[in-house]
N, C-alpha and C. Protein backbone atom coordinates (compact mmCIF):
# COMPACT_ATOMS: atom_id res chain seq x y z
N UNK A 1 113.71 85.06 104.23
CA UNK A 1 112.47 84.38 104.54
C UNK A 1 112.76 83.08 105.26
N UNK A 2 113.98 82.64 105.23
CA UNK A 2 114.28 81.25 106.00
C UNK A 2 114.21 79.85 105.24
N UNK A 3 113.56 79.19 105.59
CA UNK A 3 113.91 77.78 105.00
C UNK A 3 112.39 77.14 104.86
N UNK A 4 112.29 76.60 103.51
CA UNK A 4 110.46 76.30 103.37
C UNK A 4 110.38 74.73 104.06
N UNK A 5 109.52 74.31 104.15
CA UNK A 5 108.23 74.95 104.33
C UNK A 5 108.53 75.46 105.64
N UNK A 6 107.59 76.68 106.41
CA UNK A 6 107.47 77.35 107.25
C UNK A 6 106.32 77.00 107.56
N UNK A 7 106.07 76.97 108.94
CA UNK A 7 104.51 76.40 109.46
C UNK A 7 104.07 77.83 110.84
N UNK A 8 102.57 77.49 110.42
CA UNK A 8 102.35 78.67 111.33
C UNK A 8 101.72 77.34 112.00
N UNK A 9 101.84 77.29 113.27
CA UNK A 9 101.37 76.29 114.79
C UNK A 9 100.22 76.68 115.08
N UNK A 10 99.50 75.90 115.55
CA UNK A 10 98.53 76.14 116.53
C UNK A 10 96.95 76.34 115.91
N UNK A 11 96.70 76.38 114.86
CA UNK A 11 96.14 76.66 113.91
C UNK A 11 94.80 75.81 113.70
N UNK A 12 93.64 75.94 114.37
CA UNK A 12 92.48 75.23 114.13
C UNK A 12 91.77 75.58 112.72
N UNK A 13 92.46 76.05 111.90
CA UNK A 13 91.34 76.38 110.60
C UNK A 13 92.42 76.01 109.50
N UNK A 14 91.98 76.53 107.95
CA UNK A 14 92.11 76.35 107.13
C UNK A 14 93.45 77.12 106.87
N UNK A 15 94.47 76.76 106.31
CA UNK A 15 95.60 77.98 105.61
C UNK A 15 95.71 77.98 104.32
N UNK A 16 94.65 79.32 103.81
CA UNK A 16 94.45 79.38 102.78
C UNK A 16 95.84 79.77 101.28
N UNK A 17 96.29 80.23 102.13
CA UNK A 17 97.61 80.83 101.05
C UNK A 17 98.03 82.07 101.14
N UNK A 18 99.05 82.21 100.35
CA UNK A 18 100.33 83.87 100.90
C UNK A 18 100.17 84.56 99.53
N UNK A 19 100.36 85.83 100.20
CA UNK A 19 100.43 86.51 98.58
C UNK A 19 101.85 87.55 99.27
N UNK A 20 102.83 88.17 98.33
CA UNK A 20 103.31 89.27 98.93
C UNK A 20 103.19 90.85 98.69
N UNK A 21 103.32 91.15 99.90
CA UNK A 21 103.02 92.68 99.71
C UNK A 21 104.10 93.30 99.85
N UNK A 22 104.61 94.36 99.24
CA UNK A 22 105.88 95.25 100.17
C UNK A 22 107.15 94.07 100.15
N UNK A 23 107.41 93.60 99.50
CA UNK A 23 108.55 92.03 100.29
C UNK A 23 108.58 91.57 101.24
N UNK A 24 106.89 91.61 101.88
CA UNK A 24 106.48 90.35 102.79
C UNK A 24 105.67 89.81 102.68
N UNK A 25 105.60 88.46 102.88
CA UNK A 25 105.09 87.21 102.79
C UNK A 25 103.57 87.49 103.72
N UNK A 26 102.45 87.35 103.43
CA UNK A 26 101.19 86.96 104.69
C UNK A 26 100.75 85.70 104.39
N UNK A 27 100.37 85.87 105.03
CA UNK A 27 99.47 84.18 104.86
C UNK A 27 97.61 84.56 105.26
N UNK A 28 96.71 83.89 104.60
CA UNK A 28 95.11 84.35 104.87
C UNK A 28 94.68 83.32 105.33
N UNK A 29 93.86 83.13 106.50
CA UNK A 29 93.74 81.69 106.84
C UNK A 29 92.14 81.57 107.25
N UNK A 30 91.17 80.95 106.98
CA UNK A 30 90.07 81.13 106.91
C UNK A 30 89.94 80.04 108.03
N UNK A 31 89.28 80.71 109.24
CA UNK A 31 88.41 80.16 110.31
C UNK A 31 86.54 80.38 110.51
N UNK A 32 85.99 79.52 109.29
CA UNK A 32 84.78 79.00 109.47
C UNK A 32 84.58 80.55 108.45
N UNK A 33 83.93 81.36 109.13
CA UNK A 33 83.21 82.33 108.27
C UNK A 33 84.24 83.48 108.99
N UNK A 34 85.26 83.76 109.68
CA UNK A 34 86.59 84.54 109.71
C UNK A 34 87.55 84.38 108.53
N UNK A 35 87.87 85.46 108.30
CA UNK A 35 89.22 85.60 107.56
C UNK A 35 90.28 86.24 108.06
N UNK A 36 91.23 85.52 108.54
CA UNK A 36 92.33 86.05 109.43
C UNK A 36 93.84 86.12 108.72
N UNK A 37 94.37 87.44 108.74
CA UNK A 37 95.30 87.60 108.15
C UNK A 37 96.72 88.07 108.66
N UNK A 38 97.65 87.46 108.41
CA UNK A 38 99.59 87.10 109.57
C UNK A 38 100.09 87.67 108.40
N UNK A 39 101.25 88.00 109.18
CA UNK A 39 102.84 88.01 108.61
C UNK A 39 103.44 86.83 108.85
N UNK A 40 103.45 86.09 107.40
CA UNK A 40 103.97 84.73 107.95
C UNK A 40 105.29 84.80 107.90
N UNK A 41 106.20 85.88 108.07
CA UNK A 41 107.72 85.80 107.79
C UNK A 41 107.83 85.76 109.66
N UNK A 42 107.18 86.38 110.42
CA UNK A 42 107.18 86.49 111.57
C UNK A 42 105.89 85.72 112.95
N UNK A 43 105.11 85.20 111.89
CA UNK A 43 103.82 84.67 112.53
C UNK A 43 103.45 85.79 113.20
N UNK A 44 103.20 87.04 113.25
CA UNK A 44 102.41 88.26 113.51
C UNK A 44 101.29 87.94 113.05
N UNK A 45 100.00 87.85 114.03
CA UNK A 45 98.82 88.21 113.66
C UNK A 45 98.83 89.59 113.13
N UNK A 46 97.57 90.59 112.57
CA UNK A 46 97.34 91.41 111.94
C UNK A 46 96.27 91.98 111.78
N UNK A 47 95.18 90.95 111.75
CA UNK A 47 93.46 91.89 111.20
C UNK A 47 92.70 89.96 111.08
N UNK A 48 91.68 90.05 111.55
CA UNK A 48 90.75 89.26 110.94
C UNK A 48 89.32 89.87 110.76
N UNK A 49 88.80 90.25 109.56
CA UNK A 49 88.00 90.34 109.07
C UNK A 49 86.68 89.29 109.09
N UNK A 50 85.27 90.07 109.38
CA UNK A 50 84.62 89.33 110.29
C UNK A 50 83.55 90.10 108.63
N UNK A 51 82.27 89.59 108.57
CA UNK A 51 81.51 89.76 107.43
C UNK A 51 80.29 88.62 106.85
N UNK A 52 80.99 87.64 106.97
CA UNK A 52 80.46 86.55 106.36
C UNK A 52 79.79 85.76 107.50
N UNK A 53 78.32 85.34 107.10
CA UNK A 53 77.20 84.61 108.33
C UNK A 53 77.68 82.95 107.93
N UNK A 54 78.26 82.62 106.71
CA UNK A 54 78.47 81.04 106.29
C UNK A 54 79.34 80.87 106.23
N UNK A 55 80.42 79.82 105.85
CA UNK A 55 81.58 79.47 105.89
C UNK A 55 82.29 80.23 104.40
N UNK A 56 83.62 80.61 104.47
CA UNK A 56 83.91 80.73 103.11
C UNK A 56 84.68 79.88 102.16
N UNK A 57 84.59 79.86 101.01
CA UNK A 57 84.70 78.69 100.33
C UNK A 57 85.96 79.46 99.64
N UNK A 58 86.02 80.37 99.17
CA UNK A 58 87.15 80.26 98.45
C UNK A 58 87.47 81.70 98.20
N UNK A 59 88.97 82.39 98.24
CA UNK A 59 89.61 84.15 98.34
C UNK A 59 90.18 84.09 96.87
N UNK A 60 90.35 85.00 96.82
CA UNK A 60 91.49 85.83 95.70
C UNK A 60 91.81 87.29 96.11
N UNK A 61 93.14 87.05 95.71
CA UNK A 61 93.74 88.21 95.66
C UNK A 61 93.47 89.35 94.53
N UNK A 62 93.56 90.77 94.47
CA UNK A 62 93.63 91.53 93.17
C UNK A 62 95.10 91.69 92.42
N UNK A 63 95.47 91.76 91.33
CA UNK A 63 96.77 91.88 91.04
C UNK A 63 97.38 92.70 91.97
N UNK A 64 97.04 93.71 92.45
CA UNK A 64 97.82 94.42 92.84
C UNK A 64 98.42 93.98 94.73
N UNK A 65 97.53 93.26 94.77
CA UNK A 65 97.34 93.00 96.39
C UNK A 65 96.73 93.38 97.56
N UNK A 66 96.18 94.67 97.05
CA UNK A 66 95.68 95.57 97.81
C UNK A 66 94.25 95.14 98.11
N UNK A 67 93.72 93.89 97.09
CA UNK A 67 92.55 93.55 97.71
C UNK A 67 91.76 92.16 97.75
N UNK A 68 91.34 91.89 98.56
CA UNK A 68 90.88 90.27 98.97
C UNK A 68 89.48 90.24 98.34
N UNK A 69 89.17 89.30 97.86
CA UNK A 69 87.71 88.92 97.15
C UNK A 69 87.43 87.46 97.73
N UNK A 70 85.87 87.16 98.71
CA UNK A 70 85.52 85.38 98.68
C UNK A 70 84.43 85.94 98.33
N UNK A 71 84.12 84.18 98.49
CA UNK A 71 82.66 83.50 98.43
C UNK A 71 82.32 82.60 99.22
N UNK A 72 81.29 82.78 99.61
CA UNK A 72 80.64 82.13 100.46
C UNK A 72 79.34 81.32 100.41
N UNK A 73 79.49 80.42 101.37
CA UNK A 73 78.46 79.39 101.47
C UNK A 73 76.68 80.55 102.31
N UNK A 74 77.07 81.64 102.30
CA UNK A 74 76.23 82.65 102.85
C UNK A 74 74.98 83.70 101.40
N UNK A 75 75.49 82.88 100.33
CA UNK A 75 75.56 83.27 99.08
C UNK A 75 75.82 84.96 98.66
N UNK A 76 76.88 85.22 99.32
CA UNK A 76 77.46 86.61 98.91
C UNK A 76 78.77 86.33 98.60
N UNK A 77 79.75 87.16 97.40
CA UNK A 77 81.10 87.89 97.53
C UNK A 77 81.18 89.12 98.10
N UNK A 78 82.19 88.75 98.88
CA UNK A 78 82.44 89.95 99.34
C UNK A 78 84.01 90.37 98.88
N UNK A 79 84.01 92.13 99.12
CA UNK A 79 85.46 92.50 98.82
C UNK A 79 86.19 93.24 99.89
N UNK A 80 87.41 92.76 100.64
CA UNK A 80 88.00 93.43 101.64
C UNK A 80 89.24 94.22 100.75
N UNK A 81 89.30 95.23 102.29
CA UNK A 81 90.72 96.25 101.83
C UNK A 81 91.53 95.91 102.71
N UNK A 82 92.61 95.25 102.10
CA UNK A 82 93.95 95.05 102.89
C UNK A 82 94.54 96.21 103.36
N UNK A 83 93.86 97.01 103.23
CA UNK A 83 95.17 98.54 104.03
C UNK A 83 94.68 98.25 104.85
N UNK A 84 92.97 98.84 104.95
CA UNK A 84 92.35 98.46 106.48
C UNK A 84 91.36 98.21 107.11
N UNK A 85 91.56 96.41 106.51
CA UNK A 85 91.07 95.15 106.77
C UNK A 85 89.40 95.18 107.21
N UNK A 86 89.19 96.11 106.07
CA UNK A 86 87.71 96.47 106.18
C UNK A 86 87.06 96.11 105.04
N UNK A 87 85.71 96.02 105.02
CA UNK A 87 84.35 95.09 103.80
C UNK A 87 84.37 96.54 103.15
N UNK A 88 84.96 96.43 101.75
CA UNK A 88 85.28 97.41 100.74
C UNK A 88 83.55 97.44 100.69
N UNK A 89 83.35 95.80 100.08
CA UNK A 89 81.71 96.05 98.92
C UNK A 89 81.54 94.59 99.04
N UNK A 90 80.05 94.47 99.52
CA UNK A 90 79.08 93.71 99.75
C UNK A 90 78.24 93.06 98.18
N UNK A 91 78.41 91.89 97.34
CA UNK A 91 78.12 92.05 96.08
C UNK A 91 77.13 90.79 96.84
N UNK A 92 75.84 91.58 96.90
CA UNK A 92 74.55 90.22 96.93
C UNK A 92 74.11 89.99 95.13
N UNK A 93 73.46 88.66 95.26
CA UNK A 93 73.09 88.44 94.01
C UNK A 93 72.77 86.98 93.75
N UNK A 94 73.88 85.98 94.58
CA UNK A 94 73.63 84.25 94.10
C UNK A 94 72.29 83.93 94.82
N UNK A 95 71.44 83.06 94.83
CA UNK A 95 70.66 82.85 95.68
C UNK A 95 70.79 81.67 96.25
N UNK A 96 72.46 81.04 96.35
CA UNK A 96 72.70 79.65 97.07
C UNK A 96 74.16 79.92 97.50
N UNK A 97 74.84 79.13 97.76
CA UNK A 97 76.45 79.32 98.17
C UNK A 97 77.27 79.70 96.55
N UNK A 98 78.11 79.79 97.14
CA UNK A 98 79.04 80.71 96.11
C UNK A 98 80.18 79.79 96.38
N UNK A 99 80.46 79.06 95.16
CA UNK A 99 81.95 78.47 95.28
C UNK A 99 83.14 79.29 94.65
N UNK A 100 82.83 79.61 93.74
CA UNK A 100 84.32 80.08 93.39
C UNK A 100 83.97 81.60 93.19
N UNK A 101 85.23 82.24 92.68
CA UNK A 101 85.09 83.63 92.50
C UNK A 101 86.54 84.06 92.01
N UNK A 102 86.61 84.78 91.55
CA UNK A 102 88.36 85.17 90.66
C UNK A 102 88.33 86.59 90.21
N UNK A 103 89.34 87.61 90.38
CA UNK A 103 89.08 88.92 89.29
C UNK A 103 89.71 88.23 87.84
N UNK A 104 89.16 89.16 87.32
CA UNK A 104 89.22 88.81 86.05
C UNK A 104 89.57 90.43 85.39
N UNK A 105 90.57 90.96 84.86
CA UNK A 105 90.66 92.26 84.45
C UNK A 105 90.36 93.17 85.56
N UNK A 106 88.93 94.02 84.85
CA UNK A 106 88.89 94.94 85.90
C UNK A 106 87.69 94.27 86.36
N UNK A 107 86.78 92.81 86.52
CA UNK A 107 85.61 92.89 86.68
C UNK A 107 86.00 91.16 88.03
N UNK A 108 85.03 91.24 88.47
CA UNK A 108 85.13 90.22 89.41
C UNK A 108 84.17 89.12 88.87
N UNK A 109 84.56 87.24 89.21
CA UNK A 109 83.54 86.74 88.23
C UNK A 109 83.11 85.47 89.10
N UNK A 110 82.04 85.16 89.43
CA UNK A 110 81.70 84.53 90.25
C UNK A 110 81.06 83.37 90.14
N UNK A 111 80.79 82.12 90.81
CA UNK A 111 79.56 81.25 90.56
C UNK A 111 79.72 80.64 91.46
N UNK A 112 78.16 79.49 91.44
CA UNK A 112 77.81 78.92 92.84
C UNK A 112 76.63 77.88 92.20
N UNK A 113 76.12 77.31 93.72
CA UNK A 113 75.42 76.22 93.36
C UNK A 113 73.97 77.03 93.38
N UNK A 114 73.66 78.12 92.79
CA UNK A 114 72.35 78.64 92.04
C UNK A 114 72.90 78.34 90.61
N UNK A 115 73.71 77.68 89.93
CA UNK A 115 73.83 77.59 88.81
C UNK A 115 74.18 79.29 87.72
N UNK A 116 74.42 79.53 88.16
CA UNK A 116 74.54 81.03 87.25
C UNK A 116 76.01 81.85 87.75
N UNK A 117 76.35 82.59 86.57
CA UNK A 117 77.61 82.75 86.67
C UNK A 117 77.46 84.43 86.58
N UNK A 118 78.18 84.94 87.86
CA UNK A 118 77.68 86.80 87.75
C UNK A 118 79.18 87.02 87.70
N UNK A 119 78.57 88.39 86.71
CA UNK A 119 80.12 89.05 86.09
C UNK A 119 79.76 90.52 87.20
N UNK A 120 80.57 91.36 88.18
CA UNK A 120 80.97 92.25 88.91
C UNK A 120 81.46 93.35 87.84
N UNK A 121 80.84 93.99 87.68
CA UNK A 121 82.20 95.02 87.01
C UNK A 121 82.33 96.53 88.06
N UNK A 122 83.32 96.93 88.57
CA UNK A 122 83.84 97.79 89.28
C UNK A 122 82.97 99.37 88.97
């Protein structure tokens, strides 16, 4: 992997963080309401996932890796498939932005500034 820190250049947005897949490193980097996803061992672009009308506030990974979860200031979570970098499932429900969001077991768990906290279950 080389020598840390490693910087990806050029970069007008956010770099959200790496998870690994396979014994490589990506990196997810959120541009406004894009989610764009590299091989940061090689700075290879890859897929950016397009979905979200508001900015997103905050991803998670699934244990396994295989899948991306945000929230958004659009008041939806949404769930992508990292095989291929497509909107698994559309979870409407907050009726304001959505700050955080996390899996939790098998269920996804969410909240936002509607004050209320929604449990996802698969």
């Amino acid at each position: 992997m080389g020598h840390w820190p490693q910087v990806l250049h050029g970069i007008a947005a956010y770099a959200y963080g790496m998870v690994e897949q396979e014994s490589e490193y990506f990196a997810i980097i959120v541009k406004k309401n894009d989610i764009d996803h590299s091989n940061f061992h090689d700075n290879r672009f890859i897929a950016t996932m397009r979905g979200h009308v508001g900015a997103v506030y905050r991803l998670t990974w699934s244990a396994d890796s295989r899948m991306l979860v945000s929230a958004s200031k659009d008041s939806t979570v949404k769930i992508w498939d990292l095989k291929t970098y497509k909107l698994k499932m559309d979870l409407p429900g907050h009726t304001d932005e959505v700050y955080c969001v996390d899996f939790v077991a098998d269920k996804i768990v969410s909240g936002g500034r509607d004050k209320t906290l929604k449990i996802w279950k698969n």
